[in-house]
C-alpha atoms as a PDB file:
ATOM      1  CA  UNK A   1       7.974  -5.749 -18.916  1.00  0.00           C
ATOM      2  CA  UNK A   2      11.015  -5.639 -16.666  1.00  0.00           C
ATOM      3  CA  UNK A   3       9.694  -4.780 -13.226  1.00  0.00           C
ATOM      4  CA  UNK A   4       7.000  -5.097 -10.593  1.00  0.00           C
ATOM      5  CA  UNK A   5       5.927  -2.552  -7.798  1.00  0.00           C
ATOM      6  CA  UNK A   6       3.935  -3.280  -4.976  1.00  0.00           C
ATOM      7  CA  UNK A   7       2.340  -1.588  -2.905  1.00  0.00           C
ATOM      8  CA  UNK A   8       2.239  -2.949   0.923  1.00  0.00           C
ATOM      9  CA  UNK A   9      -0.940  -2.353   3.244  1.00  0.00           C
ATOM     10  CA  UNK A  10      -4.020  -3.642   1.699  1.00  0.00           C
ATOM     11  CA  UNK A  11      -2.102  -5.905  -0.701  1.00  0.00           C
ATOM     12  CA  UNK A  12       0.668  -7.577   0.150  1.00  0.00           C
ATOM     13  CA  UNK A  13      -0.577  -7.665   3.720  1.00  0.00           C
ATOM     14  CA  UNK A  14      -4.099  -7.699   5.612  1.00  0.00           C
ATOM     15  CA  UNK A  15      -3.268  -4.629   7.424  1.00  0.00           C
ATOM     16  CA  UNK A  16      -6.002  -2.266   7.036  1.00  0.00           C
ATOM     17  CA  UNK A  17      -8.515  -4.359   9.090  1.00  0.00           C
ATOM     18  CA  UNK A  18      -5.833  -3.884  11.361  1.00  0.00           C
ATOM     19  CA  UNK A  19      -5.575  -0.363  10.776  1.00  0.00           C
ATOM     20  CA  UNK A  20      -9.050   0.289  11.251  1.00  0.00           C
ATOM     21  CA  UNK A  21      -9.515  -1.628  14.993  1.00  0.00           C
ATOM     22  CA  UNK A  22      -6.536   0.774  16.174  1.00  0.00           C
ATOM     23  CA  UNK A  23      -8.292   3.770  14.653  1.00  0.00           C
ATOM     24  CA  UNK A  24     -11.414   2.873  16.370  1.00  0.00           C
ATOM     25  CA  UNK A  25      -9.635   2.470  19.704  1.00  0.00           C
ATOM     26  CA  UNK A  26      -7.736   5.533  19.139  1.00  0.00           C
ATOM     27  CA  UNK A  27     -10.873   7.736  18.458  1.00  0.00           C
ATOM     28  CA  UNK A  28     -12.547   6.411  21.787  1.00  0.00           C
ATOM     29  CA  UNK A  29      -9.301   7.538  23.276  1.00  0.00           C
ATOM     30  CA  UNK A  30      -9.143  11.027  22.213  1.00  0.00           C
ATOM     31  CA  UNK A  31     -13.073  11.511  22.632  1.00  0.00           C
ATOM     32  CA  UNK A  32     -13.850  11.736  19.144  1.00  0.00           C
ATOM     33  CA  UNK A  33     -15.662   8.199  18.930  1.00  0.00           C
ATOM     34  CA  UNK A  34     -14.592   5.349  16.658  1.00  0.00           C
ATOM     35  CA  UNK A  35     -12.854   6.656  14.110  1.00  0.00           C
ATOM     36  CA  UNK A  36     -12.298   2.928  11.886  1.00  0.00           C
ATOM     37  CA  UNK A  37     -14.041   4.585   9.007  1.00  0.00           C
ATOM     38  CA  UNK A  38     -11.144   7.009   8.516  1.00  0.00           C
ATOM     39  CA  UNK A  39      -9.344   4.697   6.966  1.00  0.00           C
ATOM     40  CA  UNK A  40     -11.055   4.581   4.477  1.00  0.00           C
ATOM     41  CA  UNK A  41     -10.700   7.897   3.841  1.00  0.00           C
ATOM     42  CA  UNK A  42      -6.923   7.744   4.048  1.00  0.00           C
ATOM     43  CA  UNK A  43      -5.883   4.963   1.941  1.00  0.00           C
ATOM     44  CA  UNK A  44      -3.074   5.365   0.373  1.00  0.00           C
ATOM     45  CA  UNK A  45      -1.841   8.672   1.582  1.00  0.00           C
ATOM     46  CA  UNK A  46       0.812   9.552   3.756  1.00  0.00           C
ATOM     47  CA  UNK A  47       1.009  11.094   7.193  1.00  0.00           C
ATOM     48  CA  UNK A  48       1.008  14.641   6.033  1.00  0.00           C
ATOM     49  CA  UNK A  49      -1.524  14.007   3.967  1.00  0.00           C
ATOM     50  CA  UNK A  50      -3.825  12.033   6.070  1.00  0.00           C
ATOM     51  CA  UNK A  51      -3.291  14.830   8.938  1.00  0.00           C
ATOM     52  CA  UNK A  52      -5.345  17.224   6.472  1.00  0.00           C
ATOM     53  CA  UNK A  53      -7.747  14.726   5.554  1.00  0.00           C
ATOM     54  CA  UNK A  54      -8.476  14.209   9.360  1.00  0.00           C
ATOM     55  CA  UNK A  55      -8.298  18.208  10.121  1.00  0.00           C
ATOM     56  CA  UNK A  56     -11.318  18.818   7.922  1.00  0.00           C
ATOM     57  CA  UNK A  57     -13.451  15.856   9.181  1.00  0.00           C
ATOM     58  CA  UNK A  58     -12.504  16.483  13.144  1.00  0.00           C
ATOM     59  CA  UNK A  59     -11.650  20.150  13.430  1.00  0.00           C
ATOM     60  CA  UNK A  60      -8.202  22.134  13.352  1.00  0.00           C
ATOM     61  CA  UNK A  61      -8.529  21.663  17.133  1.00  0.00           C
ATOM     62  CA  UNK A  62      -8.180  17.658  16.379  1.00  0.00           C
ATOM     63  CA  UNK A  63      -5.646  15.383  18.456  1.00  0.00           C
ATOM     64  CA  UNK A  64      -3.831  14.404  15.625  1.00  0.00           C
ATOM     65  CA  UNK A  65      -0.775  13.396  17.949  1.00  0.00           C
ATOM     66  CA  UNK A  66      -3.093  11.341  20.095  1.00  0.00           C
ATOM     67  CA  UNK A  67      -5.072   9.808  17.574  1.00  0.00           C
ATOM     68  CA  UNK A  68      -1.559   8.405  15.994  1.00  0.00           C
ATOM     69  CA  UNK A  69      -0.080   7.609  19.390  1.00  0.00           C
ATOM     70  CA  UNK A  70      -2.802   5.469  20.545  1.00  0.00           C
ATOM     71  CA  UNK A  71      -3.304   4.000  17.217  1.00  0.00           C
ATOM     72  CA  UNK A  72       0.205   3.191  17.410  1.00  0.00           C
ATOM     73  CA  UNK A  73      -0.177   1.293  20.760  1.00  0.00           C
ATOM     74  CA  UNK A  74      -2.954  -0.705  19.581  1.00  0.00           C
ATOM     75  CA  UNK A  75      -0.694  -2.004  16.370  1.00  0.00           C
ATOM     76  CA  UNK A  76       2.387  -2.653  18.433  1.00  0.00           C
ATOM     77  CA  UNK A  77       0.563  -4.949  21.153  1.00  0.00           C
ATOM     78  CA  UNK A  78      -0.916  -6.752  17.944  1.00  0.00           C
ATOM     79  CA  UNK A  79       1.742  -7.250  15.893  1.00  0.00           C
ATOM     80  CA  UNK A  80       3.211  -8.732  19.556  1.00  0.00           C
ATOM     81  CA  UNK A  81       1.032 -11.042  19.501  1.00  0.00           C
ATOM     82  CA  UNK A  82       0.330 -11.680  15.859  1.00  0.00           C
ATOM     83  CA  UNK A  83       2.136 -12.227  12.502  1.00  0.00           C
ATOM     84  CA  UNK A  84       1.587  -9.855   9.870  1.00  0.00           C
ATOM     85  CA  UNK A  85      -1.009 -11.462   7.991  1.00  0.00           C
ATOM     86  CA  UNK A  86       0.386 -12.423   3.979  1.00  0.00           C
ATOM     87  CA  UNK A  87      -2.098 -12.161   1.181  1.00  0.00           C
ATOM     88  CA  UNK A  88      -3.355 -14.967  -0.718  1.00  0.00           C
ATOM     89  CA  UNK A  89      -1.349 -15.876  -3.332  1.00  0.00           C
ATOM     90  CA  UNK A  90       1.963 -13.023  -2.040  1.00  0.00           C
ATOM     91  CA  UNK A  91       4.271 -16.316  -1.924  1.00  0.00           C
ATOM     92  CA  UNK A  92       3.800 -17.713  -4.687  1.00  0.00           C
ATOM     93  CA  UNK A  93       3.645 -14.355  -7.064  1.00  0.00           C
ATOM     94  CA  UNK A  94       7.234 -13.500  -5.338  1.00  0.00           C
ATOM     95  CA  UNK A  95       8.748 -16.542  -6.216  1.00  0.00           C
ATOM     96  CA  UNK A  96       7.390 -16.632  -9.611  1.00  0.00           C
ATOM     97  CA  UNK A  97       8.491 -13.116 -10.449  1.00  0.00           C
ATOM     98  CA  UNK A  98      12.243 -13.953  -8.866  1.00  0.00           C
ATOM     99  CA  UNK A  99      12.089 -16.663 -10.735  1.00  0.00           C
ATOM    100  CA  UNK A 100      11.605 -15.018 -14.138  1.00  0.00           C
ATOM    101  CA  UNK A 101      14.577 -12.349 -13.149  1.00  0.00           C
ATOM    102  CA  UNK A 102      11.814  -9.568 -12.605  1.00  0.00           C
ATOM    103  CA  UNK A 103      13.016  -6.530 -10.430  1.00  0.00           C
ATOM    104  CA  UNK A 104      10.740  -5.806  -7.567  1.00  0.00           C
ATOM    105  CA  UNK A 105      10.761  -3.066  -5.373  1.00  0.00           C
ATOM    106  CA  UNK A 106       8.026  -1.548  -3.299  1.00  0.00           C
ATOM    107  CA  UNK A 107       5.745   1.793  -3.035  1.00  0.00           C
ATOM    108  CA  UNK A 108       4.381   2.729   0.170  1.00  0.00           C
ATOM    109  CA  UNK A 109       2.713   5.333   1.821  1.00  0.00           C
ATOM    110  CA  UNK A 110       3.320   3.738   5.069  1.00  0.00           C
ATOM    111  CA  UNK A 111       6.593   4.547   7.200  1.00  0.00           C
ATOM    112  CA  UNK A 112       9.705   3.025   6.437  1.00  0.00           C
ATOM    113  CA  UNK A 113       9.991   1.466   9.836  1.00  0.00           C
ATOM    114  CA  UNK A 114       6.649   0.076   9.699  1.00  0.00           C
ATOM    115  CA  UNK A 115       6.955  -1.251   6.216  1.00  0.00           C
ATOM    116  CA  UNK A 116      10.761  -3.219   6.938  1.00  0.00           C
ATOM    117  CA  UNK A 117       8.995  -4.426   9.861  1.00  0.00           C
ATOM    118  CA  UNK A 118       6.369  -5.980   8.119  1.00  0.00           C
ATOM    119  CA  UNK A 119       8.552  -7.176   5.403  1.00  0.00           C
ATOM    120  CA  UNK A 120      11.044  -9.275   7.200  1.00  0.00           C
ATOM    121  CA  UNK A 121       8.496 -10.614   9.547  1.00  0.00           C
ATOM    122  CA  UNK A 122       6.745 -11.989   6.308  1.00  0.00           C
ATOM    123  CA  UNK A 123      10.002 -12.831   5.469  1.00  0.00           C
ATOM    124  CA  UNK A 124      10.121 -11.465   1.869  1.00  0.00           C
ATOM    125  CA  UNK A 125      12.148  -8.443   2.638  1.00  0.00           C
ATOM    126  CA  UNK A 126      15.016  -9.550   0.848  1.00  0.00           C
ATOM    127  CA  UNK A 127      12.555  -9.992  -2.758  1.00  0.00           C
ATOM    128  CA  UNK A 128      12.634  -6.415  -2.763  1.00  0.00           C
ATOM    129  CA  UNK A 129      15.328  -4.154  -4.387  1.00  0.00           C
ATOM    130  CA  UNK A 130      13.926  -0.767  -3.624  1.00  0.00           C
ATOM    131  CA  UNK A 131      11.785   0.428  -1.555  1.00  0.00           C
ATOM    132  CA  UNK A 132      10.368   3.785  -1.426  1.00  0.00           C
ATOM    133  CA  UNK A 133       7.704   4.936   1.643  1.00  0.00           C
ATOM    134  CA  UNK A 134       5.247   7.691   2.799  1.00  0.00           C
ATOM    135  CA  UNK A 135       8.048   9.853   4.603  1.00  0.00           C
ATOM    136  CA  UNK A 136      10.658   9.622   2.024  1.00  0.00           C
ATOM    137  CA  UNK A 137       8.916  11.942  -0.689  1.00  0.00           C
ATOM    138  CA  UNK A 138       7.070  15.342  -0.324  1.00  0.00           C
ATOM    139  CA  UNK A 139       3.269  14.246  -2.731  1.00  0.00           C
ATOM    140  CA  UNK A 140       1.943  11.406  -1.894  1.00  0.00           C
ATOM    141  CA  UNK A 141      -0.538   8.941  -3.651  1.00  0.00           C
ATOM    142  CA  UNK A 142      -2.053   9.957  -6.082  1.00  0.00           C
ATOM    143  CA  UNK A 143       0.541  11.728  -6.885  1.00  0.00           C
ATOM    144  CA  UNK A 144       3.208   9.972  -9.219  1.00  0.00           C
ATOM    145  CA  UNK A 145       5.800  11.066  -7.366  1.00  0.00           C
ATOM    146  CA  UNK A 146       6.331   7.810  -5.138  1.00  0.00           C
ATOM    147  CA  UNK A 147       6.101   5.539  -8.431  1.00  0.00           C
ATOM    148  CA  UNK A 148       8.979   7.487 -10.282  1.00  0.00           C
ATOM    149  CA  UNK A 149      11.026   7.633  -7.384  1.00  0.00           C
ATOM    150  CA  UNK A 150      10.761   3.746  -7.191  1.00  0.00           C
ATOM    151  CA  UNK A 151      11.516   3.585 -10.833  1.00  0.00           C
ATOM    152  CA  UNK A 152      14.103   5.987 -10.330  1.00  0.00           C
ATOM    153  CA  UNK A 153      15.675   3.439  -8.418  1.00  0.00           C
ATOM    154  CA  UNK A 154      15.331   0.235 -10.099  1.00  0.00           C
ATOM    155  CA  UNK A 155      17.104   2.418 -12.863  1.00  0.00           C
ATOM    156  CA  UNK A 156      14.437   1.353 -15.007  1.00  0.00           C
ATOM    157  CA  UNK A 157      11.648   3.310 -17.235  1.00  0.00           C
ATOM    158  CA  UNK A 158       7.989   3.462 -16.052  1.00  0.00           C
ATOM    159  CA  UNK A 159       7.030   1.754 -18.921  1.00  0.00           C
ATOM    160  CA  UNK A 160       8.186  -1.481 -18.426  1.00  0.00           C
ATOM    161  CA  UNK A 161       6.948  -1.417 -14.990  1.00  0.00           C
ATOM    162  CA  UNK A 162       3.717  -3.128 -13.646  1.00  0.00           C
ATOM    163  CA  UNK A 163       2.327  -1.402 -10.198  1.00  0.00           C
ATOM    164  CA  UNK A 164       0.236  -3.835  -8.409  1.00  0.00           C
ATOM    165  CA  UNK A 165      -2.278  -1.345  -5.802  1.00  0.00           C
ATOM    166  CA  UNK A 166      -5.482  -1.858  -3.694  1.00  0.00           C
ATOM    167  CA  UNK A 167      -6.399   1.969  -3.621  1.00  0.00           C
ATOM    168  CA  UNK A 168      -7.762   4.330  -5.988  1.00  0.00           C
ATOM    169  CA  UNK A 169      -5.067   6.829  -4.583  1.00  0.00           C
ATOM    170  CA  UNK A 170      -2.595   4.113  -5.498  1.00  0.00           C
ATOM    171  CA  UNK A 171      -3.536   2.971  -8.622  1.00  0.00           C
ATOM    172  CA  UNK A 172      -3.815   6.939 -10.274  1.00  0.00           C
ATOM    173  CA  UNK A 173      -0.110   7.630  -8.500  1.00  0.00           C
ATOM    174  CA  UNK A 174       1.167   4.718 -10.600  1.00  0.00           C
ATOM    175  CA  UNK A 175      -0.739   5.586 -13.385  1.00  0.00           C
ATOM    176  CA  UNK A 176       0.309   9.203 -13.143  1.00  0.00           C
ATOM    177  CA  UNK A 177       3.965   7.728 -13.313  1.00  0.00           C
ATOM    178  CA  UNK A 178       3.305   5.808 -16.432  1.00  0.00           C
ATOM    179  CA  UNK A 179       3.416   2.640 -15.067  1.00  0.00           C
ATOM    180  CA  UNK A 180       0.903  -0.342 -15.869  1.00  0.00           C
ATOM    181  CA  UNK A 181      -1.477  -0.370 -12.866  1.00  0.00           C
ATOM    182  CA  UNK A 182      -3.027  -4.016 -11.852  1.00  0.00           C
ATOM    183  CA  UNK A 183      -5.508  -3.786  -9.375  1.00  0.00           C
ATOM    184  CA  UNK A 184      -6.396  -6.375  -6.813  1.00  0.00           C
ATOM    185  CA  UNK A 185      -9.409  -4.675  -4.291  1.00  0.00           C
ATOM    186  CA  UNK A 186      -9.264  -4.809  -0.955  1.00  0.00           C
ATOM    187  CA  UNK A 187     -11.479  -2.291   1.106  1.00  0.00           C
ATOM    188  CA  UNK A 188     -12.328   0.045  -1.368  1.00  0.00           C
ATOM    189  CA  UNK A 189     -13.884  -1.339  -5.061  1.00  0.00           C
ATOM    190  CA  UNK A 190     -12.748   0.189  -8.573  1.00  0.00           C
ATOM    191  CA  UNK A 191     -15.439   2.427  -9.741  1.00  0.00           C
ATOM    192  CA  UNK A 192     -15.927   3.842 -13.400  1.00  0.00           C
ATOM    193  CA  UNK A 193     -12.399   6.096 -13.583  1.00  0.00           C
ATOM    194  CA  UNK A 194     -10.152   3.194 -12.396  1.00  0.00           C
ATOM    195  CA  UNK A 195     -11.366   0.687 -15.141  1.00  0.00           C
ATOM    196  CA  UNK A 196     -10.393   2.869 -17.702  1.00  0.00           C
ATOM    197  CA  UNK A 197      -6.945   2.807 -17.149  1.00  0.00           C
ATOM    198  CA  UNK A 198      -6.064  -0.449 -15.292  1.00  0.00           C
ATOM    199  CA  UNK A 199      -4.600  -3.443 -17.443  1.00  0.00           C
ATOM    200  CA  UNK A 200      -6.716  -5.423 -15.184  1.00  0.00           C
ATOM    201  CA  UNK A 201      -8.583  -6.118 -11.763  1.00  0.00           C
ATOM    202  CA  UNK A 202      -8.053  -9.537  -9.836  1.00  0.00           C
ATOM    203  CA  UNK A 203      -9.198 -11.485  -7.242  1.00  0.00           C
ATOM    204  CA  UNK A 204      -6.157 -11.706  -5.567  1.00  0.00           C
ATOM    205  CA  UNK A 205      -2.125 -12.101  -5.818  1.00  0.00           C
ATOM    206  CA  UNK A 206      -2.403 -15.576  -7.030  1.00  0.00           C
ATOM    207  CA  UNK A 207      -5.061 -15.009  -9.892  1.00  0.00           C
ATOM    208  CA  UNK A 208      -2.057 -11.974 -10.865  1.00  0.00           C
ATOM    209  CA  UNK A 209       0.388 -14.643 -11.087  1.00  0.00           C
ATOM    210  CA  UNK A 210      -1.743 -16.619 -13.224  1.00  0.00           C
ATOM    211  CA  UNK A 211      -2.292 -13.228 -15.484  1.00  0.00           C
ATOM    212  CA  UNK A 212       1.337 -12.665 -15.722  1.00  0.00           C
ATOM    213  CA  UNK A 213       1.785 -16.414 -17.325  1.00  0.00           C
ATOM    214  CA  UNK A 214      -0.228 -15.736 -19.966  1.00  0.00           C
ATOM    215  CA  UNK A 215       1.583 -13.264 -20.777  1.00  0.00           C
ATOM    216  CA  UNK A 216       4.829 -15.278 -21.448  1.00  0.00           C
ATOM    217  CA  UNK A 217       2.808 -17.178 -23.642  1.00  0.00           C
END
């Protein structure tokens, strides 16, 4: 194995708590009620996506623009006031995969504004080799389509790649791709399909690092 992928929200970061607050103050906004729970829903899909996914549980006649606009408000007064919020065990996997020459690049749904941002104020941005987001391909999760573009760019075969997601969207895009998924749950737990195709499920980044030692053994 020559490479690791990671995803971002969810997994690298504690951002979906996040996520869901602004969606709940964004819903009261708009009139439709806390709408938190969509998250849920969402993970791991990108904005063109997630627009359908909220058009069939609100309406056609849904504030789409509001809902994000608001949302985005409550995240930018946050992230004023607050770092982005590292995983356990995101340091120390980093260094230990630098260290050991992997190539590391990252595959996100979110906005590549939003993810930069949250990479260099974690100050790992400069781990990464490639990154590939939501509004740089057409299919999103779980699609494969963001996995093999990050591939694509590490000039490097899906097969020697490990994906590490949170989502079930996530972990059947990398999958998809051909890429050895590692989960580590966040909001959302593996159910039946997932565990019969992950190479494994952990309890966080650092119990990944400890995986990926054995495997030097």
């Amino acid at each position: 194995m020559e490479a690791v992928i990671f995803d971002m929200d969810g997994l690298m970061f504690d951002t979906e708590l996040v996520f869901m607050e602004a969606w709940n103050y964004a819903g009261e906004k708009i009139g439709v009620g806390k709408a938190g729970y969509m998250v849920l829903k969402t993970l791991g899909l990108n904005k063109q996506e997630s627009d359908i996914v909220c058009q069939q549980e609100f309406g056609e006649n849904f504030d789409m623009d509001g809902l994000r606009r608001y949302s985005k408000e409550f995240i930018s007064n946050y992230y004023k006031n607050n770092k982005v919020p590292a995983k356990k065990g995101l340091y120390h996997l980093l260094d230990y995969l630098k260290e050991r020459k992997f190539h590391l690049a990252v595959a996100s749904s979110s906005p590549r504004w939003e993810v930069e941002q949250h990479l260099k104020d974690a100050g790992v941005f400069e781990y990464f080799e490639a990154i590939v987001c939501g509004d740089m391909i057409e299919k999103s999760k779980p699609e494969p389509d963001i996995y093999l573009a990050a591939c694509e760019s590490l000039a490097l075969s899906p097969l020697v790649c490990y994906a590490i997601e949170d989502s079930k969207n996530g972990l059947i895009s990398a999958y998809r791709a051909g890429c050895v998924p590692l989960m580590v749950p966040d909001l959302w737990q593996p159910d039946d399909e997932v565990r019969q195709f992950v190479a494994g499920i952990f309890e966080d980044l650092e119990k990944v690092k400890d995986y990926l030692e054995t495997k030097e053994i």
